[in-house]
N, C-alpha and C. Protein backbone atom coordinates (compact mmCIF):
# COMPACT_ATOMS: atom_id res chain seq x y z
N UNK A 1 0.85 -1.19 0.00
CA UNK A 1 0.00 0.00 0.00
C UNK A 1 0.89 1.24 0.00
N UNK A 2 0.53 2.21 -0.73
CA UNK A 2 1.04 3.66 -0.54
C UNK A 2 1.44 3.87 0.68
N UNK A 3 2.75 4.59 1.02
CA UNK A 3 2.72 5.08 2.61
C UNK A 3 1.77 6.07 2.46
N UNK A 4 1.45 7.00 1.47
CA UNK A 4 0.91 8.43 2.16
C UNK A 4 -0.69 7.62 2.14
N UNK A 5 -0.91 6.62 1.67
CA UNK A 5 -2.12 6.49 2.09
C UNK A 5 -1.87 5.72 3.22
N UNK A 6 -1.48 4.36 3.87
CA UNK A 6 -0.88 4.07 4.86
C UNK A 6 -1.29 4.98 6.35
N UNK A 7 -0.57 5.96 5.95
CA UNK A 7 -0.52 7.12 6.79
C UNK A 7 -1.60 7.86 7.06
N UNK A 8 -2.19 8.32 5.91
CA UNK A 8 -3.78 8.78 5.89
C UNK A 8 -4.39 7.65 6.85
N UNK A 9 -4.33 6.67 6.54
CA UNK A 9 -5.60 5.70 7.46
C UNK A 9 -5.08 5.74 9.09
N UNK A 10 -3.63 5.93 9.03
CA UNK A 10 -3.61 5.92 10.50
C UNK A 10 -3.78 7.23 11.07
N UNK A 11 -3.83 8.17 10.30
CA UNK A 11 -4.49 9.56 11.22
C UNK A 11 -6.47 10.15 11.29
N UNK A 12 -6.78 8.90 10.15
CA UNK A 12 -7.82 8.94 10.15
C UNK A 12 -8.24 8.04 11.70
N UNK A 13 -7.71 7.04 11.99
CA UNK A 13 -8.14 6.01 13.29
C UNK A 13 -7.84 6.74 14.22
N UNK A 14 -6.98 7.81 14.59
CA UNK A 14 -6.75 8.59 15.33
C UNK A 14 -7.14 9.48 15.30
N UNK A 15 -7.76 11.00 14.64
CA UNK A 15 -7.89 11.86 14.84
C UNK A 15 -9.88 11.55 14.63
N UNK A 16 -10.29 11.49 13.43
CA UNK A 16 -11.54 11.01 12.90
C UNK A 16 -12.89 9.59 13.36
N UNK A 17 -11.84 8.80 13.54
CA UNK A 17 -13.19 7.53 13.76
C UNK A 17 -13.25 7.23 15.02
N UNK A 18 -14.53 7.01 15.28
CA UNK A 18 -14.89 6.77 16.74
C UNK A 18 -15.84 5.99 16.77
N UNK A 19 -15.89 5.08 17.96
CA UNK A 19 -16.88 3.73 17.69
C UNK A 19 -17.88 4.19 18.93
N UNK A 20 -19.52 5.36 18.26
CA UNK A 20 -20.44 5.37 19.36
C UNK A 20 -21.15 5.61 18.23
N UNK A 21 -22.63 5.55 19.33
CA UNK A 21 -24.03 5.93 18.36
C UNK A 21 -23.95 7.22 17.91
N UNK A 22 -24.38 7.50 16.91
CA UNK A 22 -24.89 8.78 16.02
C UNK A 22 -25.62 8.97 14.80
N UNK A 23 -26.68 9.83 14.92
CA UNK A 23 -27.50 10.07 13.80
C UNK A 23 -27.28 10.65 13.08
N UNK A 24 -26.78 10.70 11.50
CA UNK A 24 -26.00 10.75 10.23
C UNK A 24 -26.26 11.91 9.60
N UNK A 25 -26.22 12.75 8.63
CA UNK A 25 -26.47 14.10 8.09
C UNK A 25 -27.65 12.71 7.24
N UNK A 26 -27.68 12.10 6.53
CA UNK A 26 -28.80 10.84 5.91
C UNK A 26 -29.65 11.25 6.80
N UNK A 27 -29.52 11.10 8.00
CA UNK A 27 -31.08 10.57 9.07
C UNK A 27 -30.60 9.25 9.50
N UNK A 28 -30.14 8.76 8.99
CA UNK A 28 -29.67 6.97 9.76
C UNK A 28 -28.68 7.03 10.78
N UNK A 29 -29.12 6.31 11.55
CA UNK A 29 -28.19 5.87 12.75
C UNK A 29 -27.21 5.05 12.53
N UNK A 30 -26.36 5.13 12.87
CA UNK A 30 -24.93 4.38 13.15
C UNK A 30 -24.27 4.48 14.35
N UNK A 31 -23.27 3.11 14.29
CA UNK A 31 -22.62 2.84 15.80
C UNK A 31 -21.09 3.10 15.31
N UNK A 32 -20.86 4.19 14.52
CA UNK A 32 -19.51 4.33 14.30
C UNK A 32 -19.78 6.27 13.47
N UNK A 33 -18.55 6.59 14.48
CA UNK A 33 -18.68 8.16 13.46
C UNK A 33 -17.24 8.55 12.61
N UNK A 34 -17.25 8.92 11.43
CA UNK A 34 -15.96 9.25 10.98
C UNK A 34 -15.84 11.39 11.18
N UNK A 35 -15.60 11.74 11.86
CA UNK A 35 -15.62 13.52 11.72
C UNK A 35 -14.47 13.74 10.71
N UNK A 36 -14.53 13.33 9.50
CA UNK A 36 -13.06 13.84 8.67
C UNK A 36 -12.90 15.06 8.76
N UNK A 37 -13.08 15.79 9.33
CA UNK A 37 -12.62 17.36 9.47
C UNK A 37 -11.33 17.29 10.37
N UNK A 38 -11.59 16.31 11.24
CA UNK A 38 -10.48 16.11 12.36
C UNK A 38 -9.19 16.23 11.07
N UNK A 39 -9.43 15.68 10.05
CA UNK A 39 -8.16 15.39 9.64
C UNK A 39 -7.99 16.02 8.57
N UNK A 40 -8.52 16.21 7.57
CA UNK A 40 -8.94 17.13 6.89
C UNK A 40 -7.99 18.45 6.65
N UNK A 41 -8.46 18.86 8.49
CA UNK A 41 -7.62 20.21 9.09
C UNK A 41 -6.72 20.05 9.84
N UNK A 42 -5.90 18.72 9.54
CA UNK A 42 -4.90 18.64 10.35
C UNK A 42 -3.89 18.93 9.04
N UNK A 43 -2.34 19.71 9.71
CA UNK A 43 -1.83 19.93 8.83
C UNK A 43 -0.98 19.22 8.07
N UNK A 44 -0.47 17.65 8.44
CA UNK A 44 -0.39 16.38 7.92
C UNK A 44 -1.44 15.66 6.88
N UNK A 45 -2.63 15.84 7.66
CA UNK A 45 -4.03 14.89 7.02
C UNK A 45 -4.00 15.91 5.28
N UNK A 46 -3.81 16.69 5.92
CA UNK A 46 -4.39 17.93 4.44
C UNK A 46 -2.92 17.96 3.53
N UNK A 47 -1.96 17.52 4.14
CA UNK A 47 -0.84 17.80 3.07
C UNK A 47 -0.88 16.06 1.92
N UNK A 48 -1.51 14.42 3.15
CA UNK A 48 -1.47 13.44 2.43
C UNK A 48 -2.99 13.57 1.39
N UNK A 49 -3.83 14.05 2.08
CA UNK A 49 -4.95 14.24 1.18
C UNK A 49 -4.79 14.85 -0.30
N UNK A 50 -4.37 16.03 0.04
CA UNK A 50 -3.97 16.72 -1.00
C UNK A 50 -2.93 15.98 -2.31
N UNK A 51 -1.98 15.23 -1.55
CA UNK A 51 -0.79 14.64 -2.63
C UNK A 51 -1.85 13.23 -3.69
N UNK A 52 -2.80 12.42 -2.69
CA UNK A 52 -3.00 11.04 -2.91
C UNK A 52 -4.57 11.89 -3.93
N UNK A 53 -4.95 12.84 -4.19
CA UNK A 53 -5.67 13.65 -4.70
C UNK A 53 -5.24 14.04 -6.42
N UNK A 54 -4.30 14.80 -6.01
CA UNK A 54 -3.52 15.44 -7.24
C UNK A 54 -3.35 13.98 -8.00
N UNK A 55 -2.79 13.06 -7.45
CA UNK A 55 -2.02 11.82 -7.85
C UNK A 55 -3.19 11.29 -8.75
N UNK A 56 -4.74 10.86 -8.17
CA UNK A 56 -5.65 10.59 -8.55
C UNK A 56 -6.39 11.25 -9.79
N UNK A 57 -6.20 12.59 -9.55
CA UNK A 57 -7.21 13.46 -10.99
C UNK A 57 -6.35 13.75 -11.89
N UNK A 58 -4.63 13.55 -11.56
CA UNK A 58 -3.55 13.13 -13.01
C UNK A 58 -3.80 12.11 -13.77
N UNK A 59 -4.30 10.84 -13.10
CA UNK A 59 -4.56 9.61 -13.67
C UNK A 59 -5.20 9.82 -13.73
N UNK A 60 -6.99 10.14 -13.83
CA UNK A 60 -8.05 10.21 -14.67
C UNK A 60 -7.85 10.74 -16.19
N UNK A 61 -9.06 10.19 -16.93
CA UNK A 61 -8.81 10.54 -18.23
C UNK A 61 -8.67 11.78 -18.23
N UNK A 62 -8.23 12.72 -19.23
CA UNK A 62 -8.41 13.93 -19.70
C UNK A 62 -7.96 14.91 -18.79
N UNK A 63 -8.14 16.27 -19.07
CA UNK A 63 -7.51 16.98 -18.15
C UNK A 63 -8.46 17.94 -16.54
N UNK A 64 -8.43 17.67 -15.71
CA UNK A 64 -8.69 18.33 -14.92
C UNK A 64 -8.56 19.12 -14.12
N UNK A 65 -9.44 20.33 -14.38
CA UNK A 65 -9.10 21.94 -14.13
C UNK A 65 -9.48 22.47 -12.54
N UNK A 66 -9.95 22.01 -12.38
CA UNK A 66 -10.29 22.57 -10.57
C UNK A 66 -11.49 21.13 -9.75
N UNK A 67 -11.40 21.24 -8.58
CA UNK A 67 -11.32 20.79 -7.58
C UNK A 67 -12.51 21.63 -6.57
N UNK A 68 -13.57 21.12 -5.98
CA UNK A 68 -14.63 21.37 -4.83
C UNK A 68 -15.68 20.68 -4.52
N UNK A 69 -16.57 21.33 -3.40
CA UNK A 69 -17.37 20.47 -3.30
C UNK A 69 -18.22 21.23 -1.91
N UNK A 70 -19.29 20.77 -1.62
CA UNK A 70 -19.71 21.57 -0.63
C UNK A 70 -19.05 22.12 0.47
N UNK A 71 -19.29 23.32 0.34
CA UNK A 71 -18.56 23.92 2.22
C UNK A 71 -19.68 23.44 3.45
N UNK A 72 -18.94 23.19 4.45
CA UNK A 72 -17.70 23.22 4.77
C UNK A 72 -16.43 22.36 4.57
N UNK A 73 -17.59 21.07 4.42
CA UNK A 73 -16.41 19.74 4.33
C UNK A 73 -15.12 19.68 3.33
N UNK A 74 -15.76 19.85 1.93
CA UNK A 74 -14.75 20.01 0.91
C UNK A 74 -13.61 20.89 0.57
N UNK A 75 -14.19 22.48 1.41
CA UNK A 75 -13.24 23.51 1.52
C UNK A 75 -11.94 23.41 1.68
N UNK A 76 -11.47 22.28 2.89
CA UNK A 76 -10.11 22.10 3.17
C UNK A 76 -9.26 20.93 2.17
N UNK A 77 -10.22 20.39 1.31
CA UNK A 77 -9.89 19.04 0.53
C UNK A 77 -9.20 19.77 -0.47
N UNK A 78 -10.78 20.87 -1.45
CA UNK A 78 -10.21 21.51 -2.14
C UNK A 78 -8.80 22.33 -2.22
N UNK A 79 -8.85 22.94 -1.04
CA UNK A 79 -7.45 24.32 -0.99
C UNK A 79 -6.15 23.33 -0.97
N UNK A 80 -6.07 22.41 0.04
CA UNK A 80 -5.31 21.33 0.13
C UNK A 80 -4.52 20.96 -1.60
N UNK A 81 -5.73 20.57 -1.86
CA UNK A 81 -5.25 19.76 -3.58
C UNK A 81 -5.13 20.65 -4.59
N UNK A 82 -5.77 21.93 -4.15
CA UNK A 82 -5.08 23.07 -5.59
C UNK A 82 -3.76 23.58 -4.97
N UNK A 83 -3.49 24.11 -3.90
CA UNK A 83 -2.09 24.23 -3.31
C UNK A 83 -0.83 23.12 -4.00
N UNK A 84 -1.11 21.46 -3.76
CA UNK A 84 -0.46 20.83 -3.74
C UNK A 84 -0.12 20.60 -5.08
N UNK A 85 -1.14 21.25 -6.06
CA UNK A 85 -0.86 20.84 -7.88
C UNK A 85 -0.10 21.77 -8.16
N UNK A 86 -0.24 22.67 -7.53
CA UNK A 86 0.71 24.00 -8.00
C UNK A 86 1.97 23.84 -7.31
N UNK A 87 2.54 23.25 -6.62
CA UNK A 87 3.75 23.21 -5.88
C UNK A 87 4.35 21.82 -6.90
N UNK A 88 3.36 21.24 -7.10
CA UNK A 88 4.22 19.95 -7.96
C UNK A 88 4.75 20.28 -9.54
N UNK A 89 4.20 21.37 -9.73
CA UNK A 89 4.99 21.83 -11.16
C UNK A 89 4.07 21.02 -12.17
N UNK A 90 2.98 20.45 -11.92
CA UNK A 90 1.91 19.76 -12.84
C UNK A 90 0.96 21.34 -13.34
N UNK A 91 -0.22 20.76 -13.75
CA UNK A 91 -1.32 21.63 -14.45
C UNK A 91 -2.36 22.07 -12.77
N UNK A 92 -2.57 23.32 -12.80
CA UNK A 92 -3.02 23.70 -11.44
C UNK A 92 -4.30 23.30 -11.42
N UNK A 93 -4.45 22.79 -10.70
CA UNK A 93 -6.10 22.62 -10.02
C UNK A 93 -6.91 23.50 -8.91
N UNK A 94 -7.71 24.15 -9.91
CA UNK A 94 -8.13 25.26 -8.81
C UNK A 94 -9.24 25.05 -7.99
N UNK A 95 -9.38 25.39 -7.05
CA UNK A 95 -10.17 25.69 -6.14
C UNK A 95 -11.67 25.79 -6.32
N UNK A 96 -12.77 25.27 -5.84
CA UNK A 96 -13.83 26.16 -5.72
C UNK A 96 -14.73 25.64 -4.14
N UNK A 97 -15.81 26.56 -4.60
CA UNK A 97 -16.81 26.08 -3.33
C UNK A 97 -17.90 25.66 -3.72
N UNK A 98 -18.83 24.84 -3.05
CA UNK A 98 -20.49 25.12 -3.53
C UNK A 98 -20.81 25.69 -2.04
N UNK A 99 -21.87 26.74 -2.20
CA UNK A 99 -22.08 26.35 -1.01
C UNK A 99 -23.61 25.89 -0.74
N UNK A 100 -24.42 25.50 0.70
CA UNK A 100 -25.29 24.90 0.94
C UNK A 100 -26.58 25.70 0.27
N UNK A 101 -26.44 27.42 0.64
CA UNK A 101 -27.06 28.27 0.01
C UNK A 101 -26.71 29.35 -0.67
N UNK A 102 -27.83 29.63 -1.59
CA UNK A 102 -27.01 30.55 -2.64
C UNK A 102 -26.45 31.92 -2.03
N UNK A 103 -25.55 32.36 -2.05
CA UNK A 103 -25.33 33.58 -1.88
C UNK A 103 -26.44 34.81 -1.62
N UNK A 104 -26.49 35.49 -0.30
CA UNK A 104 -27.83 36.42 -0.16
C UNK A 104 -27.47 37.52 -0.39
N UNK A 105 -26.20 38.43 -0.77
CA UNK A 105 -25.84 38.97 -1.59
C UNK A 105 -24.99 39.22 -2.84
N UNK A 106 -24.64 40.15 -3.26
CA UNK A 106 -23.84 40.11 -4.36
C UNK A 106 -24.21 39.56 -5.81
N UNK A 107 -23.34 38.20 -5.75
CA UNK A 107 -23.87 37.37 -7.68
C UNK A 107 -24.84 36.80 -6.96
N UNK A 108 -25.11 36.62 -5.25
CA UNK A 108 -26.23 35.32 -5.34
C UNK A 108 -26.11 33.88 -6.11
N UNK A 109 -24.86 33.92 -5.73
CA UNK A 109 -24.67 32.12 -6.94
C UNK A 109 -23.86 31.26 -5.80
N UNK A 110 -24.07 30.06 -5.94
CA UNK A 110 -23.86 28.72 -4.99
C UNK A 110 -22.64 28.72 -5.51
N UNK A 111 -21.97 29.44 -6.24
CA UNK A 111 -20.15 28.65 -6.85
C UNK A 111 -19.17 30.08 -6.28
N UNK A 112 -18.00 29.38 -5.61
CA UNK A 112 -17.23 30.48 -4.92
C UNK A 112 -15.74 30.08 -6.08
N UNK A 113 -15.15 30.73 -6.38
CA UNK A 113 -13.82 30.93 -7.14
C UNK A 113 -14.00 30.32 -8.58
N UNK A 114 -15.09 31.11 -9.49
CA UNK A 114 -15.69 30.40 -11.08
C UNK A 114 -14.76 31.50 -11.94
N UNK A 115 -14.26 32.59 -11.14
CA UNK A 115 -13.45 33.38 -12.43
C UNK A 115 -12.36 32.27 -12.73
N UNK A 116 -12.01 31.22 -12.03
CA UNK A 116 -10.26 30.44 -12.39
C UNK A 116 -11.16 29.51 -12.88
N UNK A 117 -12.17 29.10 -13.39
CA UNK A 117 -12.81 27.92 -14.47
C UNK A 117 -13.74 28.51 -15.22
N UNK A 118 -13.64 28.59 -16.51
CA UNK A 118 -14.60 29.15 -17.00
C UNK A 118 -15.28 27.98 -17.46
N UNK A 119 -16.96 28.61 -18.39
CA UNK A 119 -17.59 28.03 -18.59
C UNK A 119 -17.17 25.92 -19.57
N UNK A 120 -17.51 25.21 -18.78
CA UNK A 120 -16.70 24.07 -19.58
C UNK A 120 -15.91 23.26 -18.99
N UNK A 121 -15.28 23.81 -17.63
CA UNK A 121 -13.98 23.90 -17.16
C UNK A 121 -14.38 22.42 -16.71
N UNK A 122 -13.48 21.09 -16.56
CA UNK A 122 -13.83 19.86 -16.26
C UNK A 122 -13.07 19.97 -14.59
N UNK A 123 -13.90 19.43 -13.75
CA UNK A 123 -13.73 19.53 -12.08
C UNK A 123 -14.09 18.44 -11.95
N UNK A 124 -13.83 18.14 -10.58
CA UNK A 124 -14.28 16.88 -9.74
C UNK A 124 -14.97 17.68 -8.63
N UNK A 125 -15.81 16.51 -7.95
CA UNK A 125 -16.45 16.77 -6.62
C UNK A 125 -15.84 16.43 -5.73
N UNK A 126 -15.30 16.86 -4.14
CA UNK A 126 -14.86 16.05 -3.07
C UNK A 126 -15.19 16.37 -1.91
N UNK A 127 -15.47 15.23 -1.10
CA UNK A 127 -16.09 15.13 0.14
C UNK A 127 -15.06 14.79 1.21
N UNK A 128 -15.46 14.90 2.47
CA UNK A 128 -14.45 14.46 3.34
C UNK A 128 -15.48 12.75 3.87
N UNK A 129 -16.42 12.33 3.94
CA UNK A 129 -17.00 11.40 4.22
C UNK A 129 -18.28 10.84 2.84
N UNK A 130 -18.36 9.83 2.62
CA UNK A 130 -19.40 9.24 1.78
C UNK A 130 -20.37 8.62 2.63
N UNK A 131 -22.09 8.87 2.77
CA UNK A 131 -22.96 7.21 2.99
C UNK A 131 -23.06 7.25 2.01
N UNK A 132 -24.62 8.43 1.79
CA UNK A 132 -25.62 7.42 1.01
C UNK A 132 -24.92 8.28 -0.51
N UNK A 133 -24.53 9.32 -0.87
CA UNK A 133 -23.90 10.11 -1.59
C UNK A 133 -25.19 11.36 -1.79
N UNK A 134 -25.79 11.60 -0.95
CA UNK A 134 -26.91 12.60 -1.25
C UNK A 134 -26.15 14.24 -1.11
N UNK A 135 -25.27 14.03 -0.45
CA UNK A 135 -24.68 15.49 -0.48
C UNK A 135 -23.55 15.81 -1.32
N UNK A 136 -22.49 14.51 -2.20
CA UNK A 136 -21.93 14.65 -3.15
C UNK A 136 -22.72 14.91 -4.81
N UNK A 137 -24.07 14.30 -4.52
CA UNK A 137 -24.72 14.74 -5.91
C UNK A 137 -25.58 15.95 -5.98
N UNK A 138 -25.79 16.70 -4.82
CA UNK A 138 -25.95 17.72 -4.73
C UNK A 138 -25.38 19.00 -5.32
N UNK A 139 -23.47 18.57 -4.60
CA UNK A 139 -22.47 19.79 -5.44
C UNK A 139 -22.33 19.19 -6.44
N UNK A 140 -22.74 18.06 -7.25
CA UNK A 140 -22.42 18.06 -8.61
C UNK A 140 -23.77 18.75 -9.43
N UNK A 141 -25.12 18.54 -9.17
CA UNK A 141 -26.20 18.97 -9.37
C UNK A 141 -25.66 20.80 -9.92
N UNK A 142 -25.12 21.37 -8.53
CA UNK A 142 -24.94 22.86 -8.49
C UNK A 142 -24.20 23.16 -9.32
N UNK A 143 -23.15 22.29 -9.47
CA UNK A 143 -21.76 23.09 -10.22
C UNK A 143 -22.31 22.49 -11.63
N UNK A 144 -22.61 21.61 -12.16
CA UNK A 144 -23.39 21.58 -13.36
C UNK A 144 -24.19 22.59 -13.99
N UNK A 145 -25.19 23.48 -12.67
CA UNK A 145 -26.10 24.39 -13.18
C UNK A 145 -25.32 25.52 -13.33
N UNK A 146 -24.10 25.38 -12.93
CA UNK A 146 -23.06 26.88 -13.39
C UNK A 146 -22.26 26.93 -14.19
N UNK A 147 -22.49 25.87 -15.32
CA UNK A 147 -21.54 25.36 -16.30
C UNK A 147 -20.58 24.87 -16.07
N UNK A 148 -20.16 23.72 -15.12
CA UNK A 148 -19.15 23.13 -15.26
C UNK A 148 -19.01 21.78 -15.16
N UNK A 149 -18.58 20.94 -15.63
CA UNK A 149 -18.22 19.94 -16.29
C UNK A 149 -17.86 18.77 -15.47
N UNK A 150 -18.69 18.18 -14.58
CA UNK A 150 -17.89 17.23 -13.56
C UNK A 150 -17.95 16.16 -13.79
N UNK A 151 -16.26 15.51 -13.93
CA UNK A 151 -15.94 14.23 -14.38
C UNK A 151 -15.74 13.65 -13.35
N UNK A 152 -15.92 13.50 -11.88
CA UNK A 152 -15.45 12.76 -10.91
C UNK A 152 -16.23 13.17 -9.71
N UNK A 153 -16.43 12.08 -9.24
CA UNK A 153 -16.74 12.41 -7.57
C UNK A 153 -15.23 11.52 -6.79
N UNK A 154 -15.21 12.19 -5.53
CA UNK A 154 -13.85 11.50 -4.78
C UNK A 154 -14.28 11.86 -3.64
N UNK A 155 -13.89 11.13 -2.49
CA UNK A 155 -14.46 11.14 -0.75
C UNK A 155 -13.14 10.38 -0.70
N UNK A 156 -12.97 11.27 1.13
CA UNK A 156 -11.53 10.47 1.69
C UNK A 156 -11.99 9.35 2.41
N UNK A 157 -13.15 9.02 2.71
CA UNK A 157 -13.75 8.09 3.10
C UNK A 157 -14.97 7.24 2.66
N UNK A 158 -15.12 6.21 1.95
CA UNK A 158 -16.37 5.80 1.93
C UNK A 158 -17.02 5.04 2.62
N UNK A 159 -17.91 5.45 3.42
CA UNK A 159 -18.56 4.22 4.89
C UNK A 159 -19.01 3.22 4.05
N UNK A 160 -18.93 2.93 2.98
CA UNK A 160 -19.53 1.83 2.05
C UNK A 160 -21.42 1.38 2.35
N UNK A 161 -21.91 2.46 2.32
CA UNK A 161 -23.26 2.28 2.83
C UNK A 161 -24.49 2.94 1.48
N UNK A 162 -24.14 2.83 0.80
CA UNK A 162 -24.43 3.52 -0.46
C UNK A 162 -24.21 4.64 -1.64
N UNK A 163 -23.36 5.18 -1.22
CA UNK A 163 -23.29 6.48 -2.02
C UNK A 163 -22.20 5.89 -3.35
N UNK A 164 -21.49 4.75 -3.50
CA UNK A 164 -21.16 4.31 -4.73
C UNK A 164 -22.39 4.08 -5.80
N UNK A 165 -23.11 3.46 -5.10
CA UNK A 165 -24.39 2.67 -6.44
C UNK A 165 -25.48 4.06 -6.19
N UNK A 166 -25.58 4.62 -5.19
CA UNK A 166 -26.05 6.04 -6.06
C UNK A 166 -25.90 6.69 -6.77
N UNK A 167 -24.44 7.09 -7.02
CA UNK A 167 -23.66 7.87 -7.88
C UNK A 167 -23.92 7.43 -9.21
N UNK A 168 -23.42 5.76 -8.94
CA UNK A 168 -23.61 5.26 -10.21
C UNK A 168 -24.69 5.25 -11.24
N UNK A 169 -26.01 5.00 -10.08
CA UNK A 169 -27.12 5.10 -10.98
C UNK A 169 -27.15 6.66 -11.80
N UNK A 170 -26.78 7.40 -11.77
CA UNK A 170 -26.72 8.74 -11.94
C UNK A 170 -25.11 9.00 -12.73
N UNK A 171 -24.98 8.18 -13.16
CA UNK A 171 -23.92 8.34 -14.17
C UNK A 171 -22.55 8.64 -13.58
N UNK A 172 -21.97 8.47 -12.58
CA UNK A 172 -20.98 8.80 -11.60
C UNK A 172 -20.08 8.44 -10.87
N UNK A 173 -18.91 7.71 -11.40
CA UNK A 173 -18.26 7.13 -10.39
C UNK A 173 -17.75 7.41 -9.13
N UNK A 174 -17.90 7.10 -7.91
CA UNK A 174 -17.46 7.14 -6.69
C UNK A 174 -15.56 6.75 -5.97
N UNK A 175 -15.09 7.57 -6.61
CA UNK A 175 -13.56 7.14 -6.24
C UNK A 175 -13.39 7.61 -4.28
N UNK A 176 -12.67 6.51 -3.88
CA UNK A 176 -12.32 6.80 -2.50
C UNK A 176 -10.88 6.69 -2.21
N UNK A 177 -10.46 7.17 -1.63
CA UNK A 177 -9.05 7.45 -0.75
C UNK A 177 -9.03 6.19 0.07
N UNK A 178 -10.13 6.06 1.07
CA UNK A 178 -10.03 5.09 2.16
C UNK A 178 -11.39 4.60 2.05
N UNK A 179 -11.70 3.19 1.87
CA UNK A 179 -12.96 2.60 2.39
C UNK A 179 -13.04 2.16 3.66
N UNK A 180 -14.18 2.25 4.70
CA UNK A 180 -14.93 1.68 5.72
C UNK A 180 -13.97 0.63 6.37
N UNK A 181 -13.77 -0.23 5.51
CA UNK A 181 -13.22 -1.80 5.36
C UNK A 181 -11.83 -1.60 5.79
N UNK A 182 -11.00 -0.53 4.93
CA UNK A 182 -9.77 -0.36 4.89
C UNK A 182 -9.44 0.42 6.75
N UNK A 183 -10.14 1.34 6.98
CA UNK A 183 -10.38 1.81 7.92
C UNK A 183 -10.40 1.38 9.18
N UNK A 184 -11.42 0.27 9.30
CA UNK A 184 -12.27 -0.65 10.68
C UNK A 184 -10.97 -2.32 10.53
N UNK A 185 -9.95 -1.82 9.68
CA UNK A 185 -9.41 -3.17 9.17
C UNK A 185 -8.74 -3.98 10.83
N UNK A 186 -9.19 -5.08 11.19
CA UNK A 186 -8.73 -4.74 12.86
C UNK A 186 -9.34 -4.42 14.23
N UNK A 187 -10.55 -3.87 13.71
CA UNK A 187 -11.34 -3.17 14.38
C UNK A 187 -12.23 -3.92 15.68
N UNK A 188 -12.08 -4.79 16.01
CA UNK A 188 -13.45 -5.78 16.73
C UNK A 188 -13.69 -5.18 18.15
C-alpha cells in the first residue's frame, strides 16, 4: 500500500473515527462516526490528502481543471489539492466552493472561485465522508447548473453504505481514498 495512504488511514483512526451511536447528516443511525474534518484540518491529514488527490485526478482521463465540493467539508480538501498541484509543477487545479445556500448577496450564486474555471472547465467533486452520496450529488447537481463539467466524484472516506451505487445510478463514479473496510481493518 502507498505510505501516504498508509498514513492517511492511521491519522484517520486517530484523529476522525470513533466507535459510538450517532445520527448521520442521511437521518440513519450508526454505531460508528468518521468527523473527517479532524483530519482534513490537520496539517499532515491535508498535506497526504492533497498529494493522494492530485495523484488521482492526473490519472483520470483527460484533463482536470479545478477541484470542490460543498462547504464546509470540501473547503479544506479543495485548498489542500489546488495548493499541492501548483507546488508539484503539474497543471493547477483550482479551487472552488459550492455552497449549501445561494449567496444572499452580491452574484447570489452557490459557486465560490468560477473566475479560475470558466464556462466548460472539467472539475471533480470532493467530500471528506461518503454514505448514502446525497450530499456529493448535490455539489455536482450545483456546479453543473453553473456550467461546469464534472468528471469525478472522490471522498476520503467511503462508509460503504451507499453512495457508490447512487452515484452510479446517476452516471458517476465514486472514487475513495479510504474505504470503511480499509479503515475498521482490525477493528473488533
Amino acid at each position: 500500500m502507498d505510505t501516504d495512504k498508509t498514513r492517511l488511514i492511521e491519522l484517520l483512526r486517530e484523529l476522525s473515527y470513533e466507535r459510538r451511536k450517532v445520527v448521520l447528516a442521511s437521518g440513519r443511525e450508526s454505531d460508528f462516526y468518521v468527523d473527517g474534518k479532524q483530519t482534513t484540518l490537520h496539517a499532515e491529514g491535508a498535506t497526504l490528502i492533497g498529494r493522494l488527490l492530485v495523484r488521482l485526478l492526473r490519472d483520470l482521463p483527460g484533463d482536470v481543471e479545478g477541484v470542490g465540493g460543498l462547504s464546509m467539508g470540501a473547503d479544506p480538501i479543495a485548498t489542500a489539492t489546488s495548493v499541492l498541484s501548483f507546488v508539484d509543477g503539474g497543471s493547477p487545479l483550482h479551487a472552488f466552493y459550492v455552497r449549501k445556500e445561494a449567496k444572499g448577496h452580491g452574484t447570489q450564486k452557490y459557486l465560490e472561485g468560477r473566475k479560475n474555471l470558466p464556462d466548460g472547465s472539467r472539475v471533480a467533486i470532493v467530500e471528506d465522508t461518503s454514505t448514502t452520496g446525497g450530499s456529493a450529488w448535490k455539489a455536482v447537481e450545483r456546479s453543473r447548473s453553473e456550467g461546469l463539467d464534472v468528471v469525478a466524484v472522490i471522498t476520503v472516506v467511503d462508509r460503504q453504505e451507499g453512495a457508490r451505487e447512487f452515484l452510479a445510478e446517476r452516471g458517476m463514479e465514486l472514487h475513495s481514498l479510504v474505504t470503511l473496510e480499509e479503515l475498521t481493518e482490525g477493528d473488533h
